[in-house]
Protein backbone atom coordinates (compact mmCIF):
# COMPACT_ATOMS: atom_id res chain seq x y z
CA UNK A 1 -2.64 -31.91 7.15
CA UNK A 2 -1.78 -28.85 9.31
CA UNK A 3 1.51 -26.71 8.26
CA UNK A 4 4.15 -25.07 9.98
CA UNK A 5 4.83 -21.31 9.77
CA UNK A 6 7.71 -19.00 10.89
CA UNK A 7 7.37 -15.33 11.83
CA UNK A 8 9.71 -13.12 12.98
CA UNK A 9 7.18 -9.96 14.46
CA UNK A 10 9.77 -7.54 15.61
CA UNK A 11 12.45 -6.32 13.40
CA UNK A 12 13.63 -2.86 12.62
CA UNK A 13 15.42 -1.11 9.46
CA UNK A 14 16.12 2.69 9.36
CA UNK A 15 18.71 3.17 12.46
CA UNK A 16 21.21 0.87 10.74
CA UNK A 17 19.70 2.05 7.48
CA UNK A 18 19.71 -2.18 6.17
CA UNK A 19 19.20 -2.46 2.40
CA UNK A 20 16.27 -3.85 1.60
CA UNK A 21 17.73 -6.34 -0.48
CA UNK A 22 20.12 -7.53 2.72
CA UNK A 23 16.56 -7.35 4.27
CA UNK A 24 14.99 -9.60 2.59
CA UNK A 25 17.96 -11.98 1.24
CA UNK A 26 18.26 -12.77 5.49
CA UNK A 27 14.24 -13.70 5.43
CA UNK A 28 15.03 -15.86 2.54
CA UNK A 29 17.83 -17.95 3.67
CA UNK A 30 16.48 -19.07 7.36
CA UNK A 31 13.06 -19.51 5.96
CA UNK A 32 10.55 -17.13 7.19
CA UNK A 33 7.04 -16.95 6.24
CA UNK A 34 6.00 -13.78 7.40
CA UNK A 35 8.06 -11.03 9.02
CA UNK A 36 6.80 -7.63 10.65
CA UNK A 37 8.78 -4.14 10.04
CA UNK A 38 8.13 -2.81 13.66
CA UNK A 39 10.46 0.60 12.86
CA UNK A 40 10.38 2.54 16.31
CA UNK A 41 7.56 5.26 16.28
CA UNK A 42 9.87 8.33 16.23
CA UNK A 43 12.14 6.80 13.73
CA UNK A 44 9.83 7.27 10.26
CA UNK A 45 8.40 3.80 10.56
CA UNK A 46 6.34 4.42 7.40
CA UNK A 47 9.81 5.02 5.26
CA UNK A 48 10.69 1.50 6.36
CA UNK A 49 7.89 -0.34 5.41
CA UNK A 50 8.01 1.96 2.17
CA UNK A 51 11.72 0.88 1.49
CA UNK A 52 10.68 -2.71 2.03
CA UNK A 53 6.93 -3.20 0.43
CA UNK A 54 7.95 -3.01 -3.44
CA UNK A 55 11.05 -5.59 -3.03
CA UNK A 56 9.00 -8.57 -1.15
CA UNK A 57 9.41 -11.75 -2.28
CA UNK A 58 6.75 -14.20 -3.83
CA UNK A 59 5.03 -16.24 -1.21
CA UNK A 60 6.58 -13.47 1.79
CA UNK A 61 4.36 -11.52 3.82
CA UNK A 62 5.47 -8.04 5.07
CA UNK A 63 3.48 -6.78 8.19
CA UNK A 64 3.11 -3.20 8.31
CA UNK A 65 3.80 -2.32 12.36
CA UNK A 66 5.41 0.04 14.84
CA UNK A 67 7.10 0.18 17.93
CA UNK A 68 5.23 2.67 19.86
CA UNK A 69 6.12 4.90 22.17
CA UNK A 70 3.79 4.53 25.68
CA UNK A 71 3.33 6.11 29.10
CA UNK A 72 4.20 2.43 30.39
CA UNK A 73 6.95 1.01 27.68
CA UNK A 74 6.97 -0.36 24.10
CA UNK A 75 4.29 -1.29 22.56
CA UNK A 76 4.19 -3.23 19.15
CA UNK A 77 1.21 -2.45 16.44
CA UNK A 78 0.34 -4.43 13.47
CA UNK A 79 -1.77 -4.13 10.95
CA UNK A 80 -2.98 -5.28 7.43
CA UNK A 81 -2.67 -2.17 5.68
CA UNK A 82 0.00 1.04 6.06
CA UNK A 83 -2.96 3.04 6.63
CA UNK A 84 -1.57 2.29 10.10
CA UNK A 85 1.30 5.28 9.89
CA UNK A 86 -1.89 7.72 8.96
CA UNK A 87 -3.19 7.34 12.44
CA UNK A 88 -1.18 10.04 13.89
CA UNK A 89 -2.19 9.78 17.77
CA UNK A 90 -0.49 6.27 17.92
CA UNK A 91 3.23 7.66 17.17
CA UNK A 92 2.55 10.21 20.24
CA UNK A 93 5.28 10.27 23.12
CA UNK A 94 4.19 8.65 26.13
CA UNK A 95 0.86 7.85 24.67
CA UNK A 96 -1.62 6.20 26.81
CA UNK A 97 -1.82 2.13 27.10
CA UNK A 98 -5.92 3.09 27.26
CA UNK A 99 -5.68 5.10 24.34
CA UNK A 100 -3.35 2.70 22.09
CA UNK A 101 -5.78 -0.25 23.25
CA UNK A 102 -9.03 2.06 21.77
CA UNK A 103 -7.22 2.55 18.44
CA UNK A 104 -6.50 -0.76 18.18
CA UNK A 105 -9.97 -2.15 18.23
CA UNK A 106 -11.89 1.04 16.06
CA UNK A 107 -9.08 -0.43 13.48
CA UNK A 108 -8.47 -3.70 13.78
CA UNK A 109 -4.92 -3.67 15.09
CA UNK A 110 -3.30 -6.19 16.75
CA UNK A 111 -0.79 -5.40 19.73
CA UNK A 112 1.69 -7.51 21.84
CA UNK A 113 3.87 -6.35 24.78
CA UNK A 114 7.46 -6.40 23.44
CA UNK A 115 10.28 -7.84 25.41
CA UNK A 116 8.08 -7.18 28.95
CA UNK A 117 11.21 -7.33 30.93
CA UNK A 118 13.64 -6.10 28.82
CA UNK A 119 15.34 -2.38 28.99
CA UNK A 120 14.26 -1.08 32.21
CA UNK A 121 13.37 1.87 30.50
CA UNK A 122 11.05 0.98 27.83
CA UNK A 123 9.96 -2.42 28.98
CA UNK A 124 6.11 -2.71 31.12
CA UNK A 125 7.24 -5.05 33.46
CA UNK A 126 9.60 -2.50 35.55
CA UNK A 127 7.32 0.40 34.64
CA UNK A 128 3.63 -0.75 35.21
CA UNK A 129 4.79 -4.01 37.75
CA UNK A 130 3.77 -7.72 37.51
CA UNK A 131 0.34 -7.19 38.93
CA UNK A 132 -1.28 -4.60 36.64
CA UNK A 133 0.20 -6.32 33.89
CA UNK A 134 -0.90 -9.46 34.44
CA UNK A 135 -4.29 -7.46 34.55
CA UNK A 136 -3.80 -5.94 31.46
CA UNK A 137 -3.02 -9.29 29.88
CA UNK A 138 -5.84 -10.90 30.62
CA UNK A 139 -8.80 -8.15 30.73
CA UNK A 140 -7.48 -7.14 26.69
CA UNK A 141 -6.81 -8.18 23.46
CA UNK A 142 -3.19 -7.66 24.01
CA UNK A 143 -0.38 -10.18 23.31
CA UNK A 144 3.06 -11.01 24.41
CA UNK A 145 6.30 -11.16 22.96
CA UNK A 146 7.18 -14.70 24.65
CA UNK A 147 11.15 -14.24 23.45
CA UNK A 148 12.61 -11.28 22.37
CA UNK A 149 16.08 -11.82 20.10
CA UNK A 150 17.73 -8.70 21.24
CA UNK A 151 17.22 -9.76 25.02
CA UNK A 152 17.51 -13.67 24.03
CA UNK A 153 20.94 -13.67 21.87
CA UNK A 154 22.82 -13.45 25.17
CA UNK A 155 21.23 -16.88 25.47
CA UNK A 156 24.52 -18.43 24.00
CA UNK A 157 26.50 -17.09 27.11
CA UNK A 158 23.48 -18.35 29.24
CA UNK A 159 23.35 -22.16 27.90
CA UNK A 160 25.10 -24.39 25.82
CA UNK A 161 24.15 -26.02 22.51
CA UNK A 162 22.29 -29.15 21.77
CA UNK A 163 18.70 -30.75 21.26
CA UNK A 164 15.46 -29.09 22.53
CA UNK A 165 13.54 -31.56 22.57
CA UNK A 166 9.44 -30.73 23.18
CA UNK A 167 10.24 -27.62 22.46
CA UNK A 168 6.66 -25.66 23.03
CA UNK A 169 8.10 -26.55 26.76
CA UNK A 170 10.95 -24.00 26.48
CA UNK A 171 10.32 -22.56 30.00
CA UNK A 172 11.25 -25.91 31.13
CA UNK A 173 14.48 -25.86 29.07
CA UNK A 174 15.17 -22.29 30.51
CA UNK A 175 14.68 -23.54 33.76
CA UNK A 176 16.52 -26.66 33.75
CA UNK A 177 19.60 -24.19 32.42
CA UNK A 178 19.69 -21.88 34.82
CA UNK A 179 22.66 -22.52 37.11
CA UNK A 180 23.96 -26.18 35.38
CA UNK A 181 25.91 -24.23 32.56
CA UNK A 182 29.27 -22.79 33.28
CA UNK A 183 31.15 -20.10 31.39
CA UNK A 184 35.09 -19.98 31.07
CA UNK A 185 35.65 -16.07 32.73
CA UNK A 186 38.40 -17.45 35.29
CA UNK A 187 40.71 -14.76 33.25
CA UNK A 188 38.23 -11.82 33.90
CA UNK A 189 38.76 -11.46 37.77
CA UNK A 190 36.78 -12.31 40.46
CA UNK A 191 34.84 -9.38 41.15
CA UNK A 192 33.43 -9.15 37.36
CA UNK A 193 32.99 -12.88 37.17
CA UNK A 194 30.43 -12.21 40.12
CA UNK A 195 29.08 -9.42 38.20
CA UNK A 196 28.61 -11.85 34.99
CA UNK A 197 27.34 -14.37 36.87
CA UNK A 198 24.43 -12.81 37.74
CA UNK A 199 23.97 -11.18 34.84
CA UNK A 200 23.79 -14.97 33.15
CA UNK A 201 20.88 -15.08 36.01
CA UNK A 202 19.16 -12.39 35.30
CA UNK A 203 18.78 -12.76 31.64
CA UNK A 204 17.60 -16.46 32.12
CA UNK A 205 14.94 -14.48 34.63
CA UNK A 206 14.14 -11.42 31.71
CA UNK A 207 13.29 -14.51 29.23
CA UNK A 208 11.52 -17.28 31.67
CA UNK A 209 9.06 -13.94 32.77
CA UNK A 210 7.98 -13.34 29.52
CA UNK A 211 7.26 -16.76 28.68
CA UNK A 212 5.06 -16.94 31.98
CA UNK A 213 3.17 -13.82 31.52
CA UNK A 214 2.78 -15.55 27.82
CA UNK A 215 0.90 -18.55 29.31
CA UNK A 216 -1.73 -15.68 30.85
CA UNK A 217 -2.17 -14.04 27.18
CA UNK A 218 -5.12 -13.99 24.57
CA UNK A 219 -1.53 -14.39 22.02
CA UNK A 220 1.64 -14.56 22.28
CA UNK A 221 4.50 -13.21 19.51
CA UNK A 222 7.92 -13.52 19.26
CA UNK A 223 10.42 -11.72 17.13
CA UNK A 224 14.62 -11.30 17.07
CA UNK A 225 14.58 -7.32 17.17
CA UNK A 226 16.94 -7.13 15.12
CA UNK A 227 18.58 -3.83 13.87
CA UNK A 228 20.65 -5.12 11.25
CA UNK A 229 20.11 -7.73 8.29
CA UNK A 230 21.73 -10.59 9.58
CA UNK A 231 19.93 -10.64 13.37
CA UNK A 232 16.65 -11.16 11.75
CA UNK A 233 15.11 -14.70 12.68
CA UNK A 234 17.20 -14.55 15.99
CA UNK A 235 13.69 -14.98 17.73
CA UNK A 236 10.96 -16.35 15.65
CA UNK A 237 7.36 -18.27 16.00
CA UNK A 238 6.36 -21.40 14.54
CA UNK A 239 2.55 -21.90 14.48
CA UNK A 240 0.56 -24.65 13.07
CA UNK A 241 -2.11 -23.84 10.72
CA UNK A 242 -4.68 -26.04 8.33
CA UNK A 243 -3.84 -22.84 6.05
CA UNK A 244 -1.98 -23.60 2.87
CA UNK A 245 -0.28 -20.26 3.30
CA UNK A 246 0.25 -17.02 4.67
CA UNK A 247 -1.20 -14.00 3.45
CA UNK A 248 -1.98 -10.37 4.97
CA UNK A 249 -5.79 -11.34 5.30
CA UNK A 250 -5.01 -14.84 7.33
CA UNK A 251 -1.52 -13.60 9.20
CA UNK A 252 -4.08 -11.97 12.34
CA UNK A 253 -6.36 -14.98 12.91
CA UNK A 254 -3.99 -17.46 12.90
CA UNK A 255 -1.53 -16.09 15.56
CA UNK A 256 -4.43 -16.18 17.79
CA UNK A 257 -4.21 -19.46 17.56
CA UNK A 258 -2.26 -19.47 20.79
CA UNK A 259 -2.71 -23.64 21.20
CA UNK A 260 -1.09 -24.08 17.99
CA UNK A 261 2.14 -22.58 18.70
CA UNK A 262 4.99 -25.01 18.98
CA UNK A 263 7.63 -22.81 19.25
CA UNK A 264 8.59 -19.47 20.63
CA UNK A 265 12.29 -19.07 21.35
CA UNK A 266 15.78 -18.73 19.37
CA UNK A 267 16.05 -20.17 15.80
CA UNK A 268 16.16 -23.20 15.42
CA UNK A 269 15.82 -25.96 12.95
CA UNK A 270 14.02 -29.32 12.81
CA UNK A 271 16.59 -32.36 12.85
CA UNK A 272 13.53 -34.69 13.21
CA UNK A 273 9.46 -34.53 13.89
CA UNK A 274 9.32 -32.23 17.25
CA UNK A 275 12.82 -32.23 17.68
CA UNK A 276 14.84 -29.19 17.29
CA UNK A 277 18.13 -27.86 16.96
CA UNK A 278 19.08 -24.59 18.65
CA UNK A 279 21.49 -22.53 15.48
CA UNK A 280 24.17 -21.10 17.56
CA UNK A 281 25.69 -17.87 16.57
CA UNK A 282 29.44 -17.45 17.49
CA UNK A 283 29.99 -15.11 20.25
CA UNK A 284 31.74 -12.16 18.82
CA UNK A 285 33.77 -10.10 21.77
CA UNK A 286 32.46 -6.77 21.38
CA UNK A 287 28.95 -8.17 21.62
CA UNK A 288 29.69 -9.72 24.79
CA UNK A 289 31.34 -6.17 26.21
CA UNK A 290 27.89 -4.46 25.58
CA UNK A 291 26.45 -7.47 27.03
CA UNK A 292 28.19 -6.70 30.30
CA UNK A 293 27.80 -2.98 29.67
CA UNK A 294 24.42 -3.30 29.79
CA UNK A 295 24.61 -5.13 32.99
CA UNK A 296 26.79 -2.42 34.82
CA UNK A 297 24.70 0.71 33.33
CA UNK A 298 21.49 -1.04 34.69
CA UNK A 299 22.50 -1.15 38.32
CA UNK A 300 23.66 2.27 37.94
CA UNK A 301 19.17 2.82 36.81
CA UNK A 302 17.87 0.72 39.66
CA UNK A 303 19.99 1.31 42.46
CA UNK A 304 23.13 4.43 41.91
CA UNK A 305 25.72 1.69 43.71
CA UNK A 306 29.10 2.78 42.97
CA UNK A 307 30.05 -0.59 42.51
CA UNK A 308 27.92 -0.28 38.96
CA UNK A 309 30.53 2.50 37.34
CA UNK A 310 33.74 0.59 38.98
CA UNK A 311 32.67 -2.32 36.93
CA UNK A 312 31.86 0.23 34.02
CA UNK A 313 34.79 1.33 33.98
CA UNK A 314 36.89 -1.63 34.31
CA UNK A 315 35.30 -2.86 31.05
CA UNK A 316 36.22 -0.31 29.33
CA UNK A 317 39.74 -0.50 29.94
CA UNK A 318 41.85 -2.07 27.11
CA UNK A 319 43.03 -5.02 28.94
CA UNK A 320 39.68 -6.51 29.83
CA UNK A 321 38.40 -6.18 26.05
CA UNK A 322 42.03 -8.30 25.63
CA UNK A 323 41.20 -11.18 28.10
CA UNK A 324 37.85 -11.61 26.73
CA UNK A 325 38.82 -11.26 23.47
CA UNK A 326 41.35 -14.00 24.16
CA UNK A 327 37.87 -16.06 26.38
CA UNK A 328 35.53 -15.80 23.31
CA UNK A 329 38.90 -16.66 20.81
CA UNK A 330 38.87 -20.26 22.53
């Protein structure tokens, strides 16, 4: 009899400085099996796996890992020891995709492409384009971060709750969600309810891409990105193993089991065999202003419209932050 893991492969700890024990009473409560400490590379990712390591629980496997810093975007390492932080050309600025890839296999690391359309910044998809990543994809050992929390959690302003049913068919879901869900921001104006509108689009688009490119990967990951103790399992994995558990030595081959994963998406609980239950997280409103911060600043990166900083501005202005206050109140 096969059994059913959860990972969460991409969460941070030192910008928000999280107590371990917060840490690790979060992993404890939703369930998780393994979890990866993927500290940014220019943010002392050894200290947080240091902080972490003596305090993990019985039966809990801590993934030593990295966000690193590349010519092309993030990149995510993992490995099965932290001799990882002693290999000093990984944490480089703007280190090469070539070079990170050589590492990887003189060591035995594992990669993934984190949240591929994501920041426009830091995310491979803008930088590198579909084409050459797609070729990157499938000429390496390289996986992909199929659903990224961070990007994800504005999934509860994207869709509604309810049962996912098949739920290894989440593109589907994603799909079938696109336009049919409607928001209450009648009380926000016109011109920013356009502006939300297709933001909701767009982040549907950021998540559905990722899960494509997924299909064309050796591997795929997924992980909440979470900053602070009580985002991690936001975006977790469940894989299917004949393993009776998890340990640092089995974590590696078993997530490239790709045809055993049977879900990759937000959390979500079993209510019945292969059905699921999406949690939902209340909306809070300040999460939903940086939501639609984000969404003005990157139009401002990709195009320098003016329209970008009215909209910027307007949300920033005390009486919008009132109405939806008073929207995500109801």
């Amino acid at each position: 009899m096969q059994n059913t893991f959860t990972l969460d492969l991409h969460t941070h700890r030192n910008e928000m400085k999280v107590p371990p024990r917060e840490y690790w009473g979060q992993v404890e409560s939703i369930g998780i099996d393994a979890i990866a400490i993927t500290e940014h590379a220019h943010i002392s990712p050894r200290e947080a796996f240091e902080a972490l390591y003596p305090l993990t629980p019985e039966q809990k496997v801590l993934i030593p890992g990295a966000e690193l810093n590349t010519m092309h975007g993030h990149v995510l390492v993992y490995a099965k020891t932290p001799e990882l932080y002693e290999v000093k050309e990984l944490f480089q600025k703007d280190v090469s995709i070539e070079k990170v890839l050589e590492i990887a296999k003189e060591n035995g690391f594992l990669l993934t492409i984190p949240h591929p359309w994501g920041f426009n910044y830091d995310s491979f998809g803008y930088n590198m384009g579909i084409e050459k990543l797609e070729q990157l994809v499938m000429g390496n050992e390289i996986g992909v971060e199929a659903y990224n929390g961070m990007i994800g959690h504005l999934s509860n302003f994207v869709y509604g709750s309810g049962i996912v049913k098949k739920p290894v068919n989440f593109l589907d879901f994603l799909e079938k969600n696109r336009i049919a869900i409607k928001t209450r921001v009648s009380g926000i104006g016109s011109r920013l309810k356009k502006k939300i509108d297709d933001k909701r689009l767009d982040i549907v688009e950021r998540c559905s891409k990722a899960l494509d490119l997924g299909e064309k990967a050796s591997f795929i990951t997924a992980g909440s990105d979470a900053h602070s103790a009580k985002r991690i399992g936001l975006g977790i994995l469940k894989i299917k193993s004949d393993e009776t558990k998890l340990t640092i030595d089995n974590v590696f081959e078993i997530l490239r089991q790709k045809e055993n994963v049977v879900w990759s998406g937000p959390l979500v609980k079993e209510i019945s065999p292969g059905e699921y239950r999406k949690v939902n997280e209340p909306w809070k409103a300040r999460e939903l202003l940086q939501g639609i911060r984000y969404s003005a600043s990157s139009v401002i990166r990709r195009s320098g419209k003016r329209i970008g900083r009215k909209i910027r501005k307007k949300i920033g202005g005390s009486s919008i932050k009132k109405k939806i206050g008073n929207l995500v109140s109801k």
